[in-house]
Protein backbone atom coordinates (compact mmCIF):
# COMPACT_ATOMS: atom_id res chain seq x y z
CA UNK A 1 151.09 5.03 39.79
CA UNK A 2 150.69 8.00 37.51
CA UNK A 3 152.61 9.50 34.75
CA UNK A 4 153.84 13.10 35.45
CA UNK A 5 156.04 13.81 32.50
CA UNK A 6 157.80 12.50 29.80
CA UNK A 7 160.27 13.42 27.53
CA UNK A 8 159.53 11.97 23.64
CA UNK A 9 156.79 11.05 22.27
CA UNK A 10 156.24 7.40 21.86
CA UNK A 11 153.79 5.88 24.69
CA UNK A 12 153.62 2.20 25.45
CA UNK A 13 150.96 0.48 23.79
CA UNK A 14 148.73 0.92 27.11
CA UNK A 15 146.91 3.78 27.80
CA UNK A 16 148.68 6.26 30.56
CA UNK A 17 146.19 5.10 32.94
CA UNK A 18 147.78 1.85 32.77
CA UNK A 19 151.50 2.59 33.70
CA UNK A 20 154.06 -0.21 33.01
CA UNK A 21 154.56 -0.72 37.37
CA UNK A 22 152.43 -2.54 39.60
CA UNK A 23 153.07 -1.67 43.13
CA UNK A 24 153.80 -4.63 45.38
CA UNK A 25 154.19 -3.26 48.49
CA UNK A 26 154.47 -0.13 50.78
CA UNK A 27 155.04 1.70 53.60
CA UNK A 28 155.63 5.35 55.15
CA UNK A 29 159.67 4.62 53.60
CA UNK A 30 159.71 2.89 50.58
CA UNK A 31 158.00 1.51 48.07
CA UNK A 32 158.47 -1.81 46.31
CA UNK A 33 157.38 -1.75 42.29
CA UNK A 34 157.94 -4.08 39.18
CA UNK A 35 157.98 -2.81 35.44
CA UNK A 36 156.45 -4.99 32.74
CA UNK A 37 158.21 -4.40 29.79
CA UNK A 38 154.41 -5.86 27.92
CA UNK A 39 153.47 -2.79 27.70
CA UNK A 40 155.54 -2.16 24.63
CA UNK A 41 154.22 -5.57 23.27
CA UNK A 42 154.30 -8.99 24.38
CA UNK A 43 156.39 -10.16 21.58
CA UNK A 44 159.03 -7.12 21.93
CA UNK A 45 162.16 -7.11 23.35
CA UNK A 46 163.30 -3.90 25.09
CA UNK A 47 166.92 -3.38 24.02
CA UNK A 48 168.03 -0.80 27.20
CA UNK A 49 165.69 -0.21 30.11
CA UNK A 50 167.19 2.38 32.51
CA UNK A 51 165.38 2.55 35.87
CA UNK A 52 166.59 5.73 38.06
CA UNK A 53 165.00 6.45 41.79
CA UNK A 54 166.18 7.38 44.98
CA UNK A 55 167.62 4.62 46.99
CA UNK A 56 166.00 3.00 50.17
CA UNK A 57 167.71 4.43 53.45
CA UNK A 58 170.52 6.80 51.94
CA UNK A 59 168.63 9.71 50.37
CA UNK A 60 169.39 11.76 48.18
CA UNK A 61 171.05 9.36 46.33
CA UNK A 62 169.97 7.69 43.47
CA UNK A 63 169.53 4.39 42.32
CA UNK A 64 169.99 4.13 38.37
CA UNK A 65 170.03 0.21 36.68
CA UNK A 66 170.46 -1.14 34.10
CA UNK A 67 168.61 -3.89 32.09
CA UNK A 68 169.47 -5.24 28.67
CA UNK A 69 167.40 -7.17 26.16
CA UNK A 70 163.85 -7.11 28.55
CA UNK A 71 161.27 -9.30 27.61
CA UNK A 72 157.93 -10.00 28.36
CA UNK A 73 158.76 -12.45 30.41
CA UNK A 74 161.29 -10.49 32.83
CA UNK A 75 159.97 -9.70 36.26
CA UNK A 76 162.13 -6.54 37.07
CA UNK A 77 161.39 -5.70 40.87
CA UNK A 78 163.35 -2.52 42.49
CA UNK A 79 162.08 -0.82 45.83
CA UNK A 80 162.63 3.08 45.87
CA UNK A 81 162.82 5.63 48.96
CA UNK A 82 159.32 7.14 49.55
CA UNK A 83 159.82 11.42 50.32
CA UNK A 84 158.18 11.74 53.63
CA UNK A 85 156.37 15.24 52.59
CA UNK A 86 154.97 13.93 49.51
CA UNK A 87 154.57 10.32 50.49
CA UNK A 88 155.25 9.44 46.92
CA UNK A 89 158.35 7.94 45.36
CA UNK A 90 159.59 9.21 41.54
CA UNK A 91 160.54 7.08 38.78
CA UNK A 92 162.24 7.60 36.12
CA UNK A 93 162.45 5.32 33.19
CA UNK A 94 164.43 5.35 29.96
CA UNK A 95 163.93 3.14 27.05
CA UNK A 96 166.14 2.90 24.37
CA UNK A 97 165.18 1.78 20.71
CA UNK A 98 161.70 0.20 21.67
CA UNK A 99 159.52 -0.70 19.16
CA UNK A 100 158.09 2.32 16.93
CA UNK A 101 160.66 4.41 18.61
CA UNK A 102 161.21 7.52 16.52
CA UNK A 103 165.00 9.11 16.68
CA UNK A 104 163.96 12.68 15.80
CA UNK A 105 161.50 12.87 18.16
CA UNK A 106 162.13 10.37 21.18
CA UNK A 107 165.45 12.26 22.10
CA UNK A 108 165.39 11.87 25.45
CA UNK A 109 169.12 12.06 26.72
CA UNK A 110 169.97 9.33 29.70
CA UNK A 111 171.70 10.98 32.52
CA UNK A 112 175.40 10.22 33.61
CA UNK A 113 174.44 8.98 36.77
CA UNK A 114 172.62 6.00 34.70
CA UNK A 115 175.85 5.27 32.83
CA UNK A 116 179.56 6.83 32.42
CA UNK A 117 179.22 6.70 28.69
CA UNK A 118 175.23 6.61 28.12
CA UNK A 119 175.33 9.68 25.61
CA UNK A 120 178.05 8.04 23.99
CA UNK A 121 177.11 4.28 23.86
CA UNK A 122 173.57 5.38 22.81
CA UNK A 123 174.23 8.47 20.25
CA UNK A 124 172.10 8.77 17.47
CA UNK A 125 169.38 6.12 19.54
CA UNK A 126 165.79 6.53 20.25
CA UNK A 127 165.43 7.43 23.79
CA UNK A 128 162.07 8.05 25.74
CA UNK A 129 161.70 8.82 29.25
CA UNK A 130 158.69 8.49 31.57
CA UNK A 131 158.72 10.45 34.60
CA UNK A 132 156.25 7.98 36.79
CA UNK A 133 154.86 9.16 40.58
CA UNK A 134 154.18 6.24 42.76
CA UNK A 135 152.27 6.80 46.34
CA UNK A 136 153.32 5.40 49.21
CA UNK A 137 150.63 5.36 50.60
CA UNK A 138 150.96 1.70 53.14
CA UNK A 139 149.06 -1.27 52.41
CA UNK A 140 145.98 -1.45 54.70
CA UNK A 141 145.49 2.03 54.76
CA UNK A 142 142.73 5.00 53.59
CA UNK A 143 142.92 4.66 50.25
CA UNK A 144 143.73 0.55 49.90
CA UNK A 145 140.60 -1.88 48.90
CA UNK A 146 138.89 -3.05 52.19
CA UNK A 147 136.17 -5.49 51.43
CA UNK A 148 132.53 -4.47 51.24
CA UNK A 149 130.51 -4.92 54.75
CA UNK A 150 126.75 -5.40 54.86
CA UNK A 151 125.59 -4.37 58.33
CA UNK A 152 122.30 -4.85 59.52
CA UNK A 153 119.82 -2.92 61.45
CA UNK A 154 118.37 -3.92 64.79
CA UNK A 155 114.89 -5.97 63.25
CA UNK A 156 116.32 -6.21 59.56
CA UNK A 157 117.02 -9.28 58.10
CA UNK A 158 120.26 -8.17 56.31
């Protein structure tokens, strides 16, 4: 999971190498994630999380939720359609008002598709988005963790 853009300027309280998704599984088609809103804080509560990716099996269309008042202690799981050329699946995440958000400068502007009345139900907010690449890569394969192997030569004692 990487960050490729982002729109605003407030970053989670993690470093970008540490992305707010773990990836818990995946294959060739899709890819299953889950967002930790900690990242902001592990006493903060996000106010609006929006979480927009294609959807598994009917692409191009995408998938855009909605989750209110996300704590720490949320586990948010969605599963997103993987593009076969790239073998990577885009995120897109909007936060609203989290913590040390900045109005003048976090002015990101949530996307109809997210919500009928977003612009409206959110003017004047802070709004950040994170544009997040996740591979697809499948579990098991080149790239995953294999365990380390010690193999011994004919007349070695390793």
């Amino acid at each position: 999971v990487r960050l490729a853009a982002m729109h605003g300027k407030t970053m989670w309280n993690k470093t970008p190498l540490n992305p707010p998704f773990r990836v818990l599984a995946s294959n060739v088609d899709t890819v299953e994630f889950q967002f930790f809103s900690s990242a902001w804080g592990m006493d903060e509560v996000l106010p609006f999380v929006y979480t927009s990716y294609n959807k598994p099996a009917s692409m191009p269309d995408q998938e855009c939720v909605l989750d209110e008042n996300v704590s720490s202690a949320d586990v948010i799981t969605h599963t997103a359609q993987c593009n076969s050329a790239t073998n990577t699946a885009i995120v897109d995440l909007f936060i609203v008002d989290g913590p040390n958000f900045d109005p003048a400068t976090d002015d990101a502007n949530i996307p109809r598709c997210c919500h009928a009345d977003a612009e409206s139900a959110h003017d004047g907010a802070a709004v950040v988005q994170y544009v997040f690449v996740i591979d697809c890569t499948p579990s098991g394969a080149d790239g995953a963790e294999t365990p380390n192997r010690v193999r011994g030569l004919r007349g070695s004692s390793a």
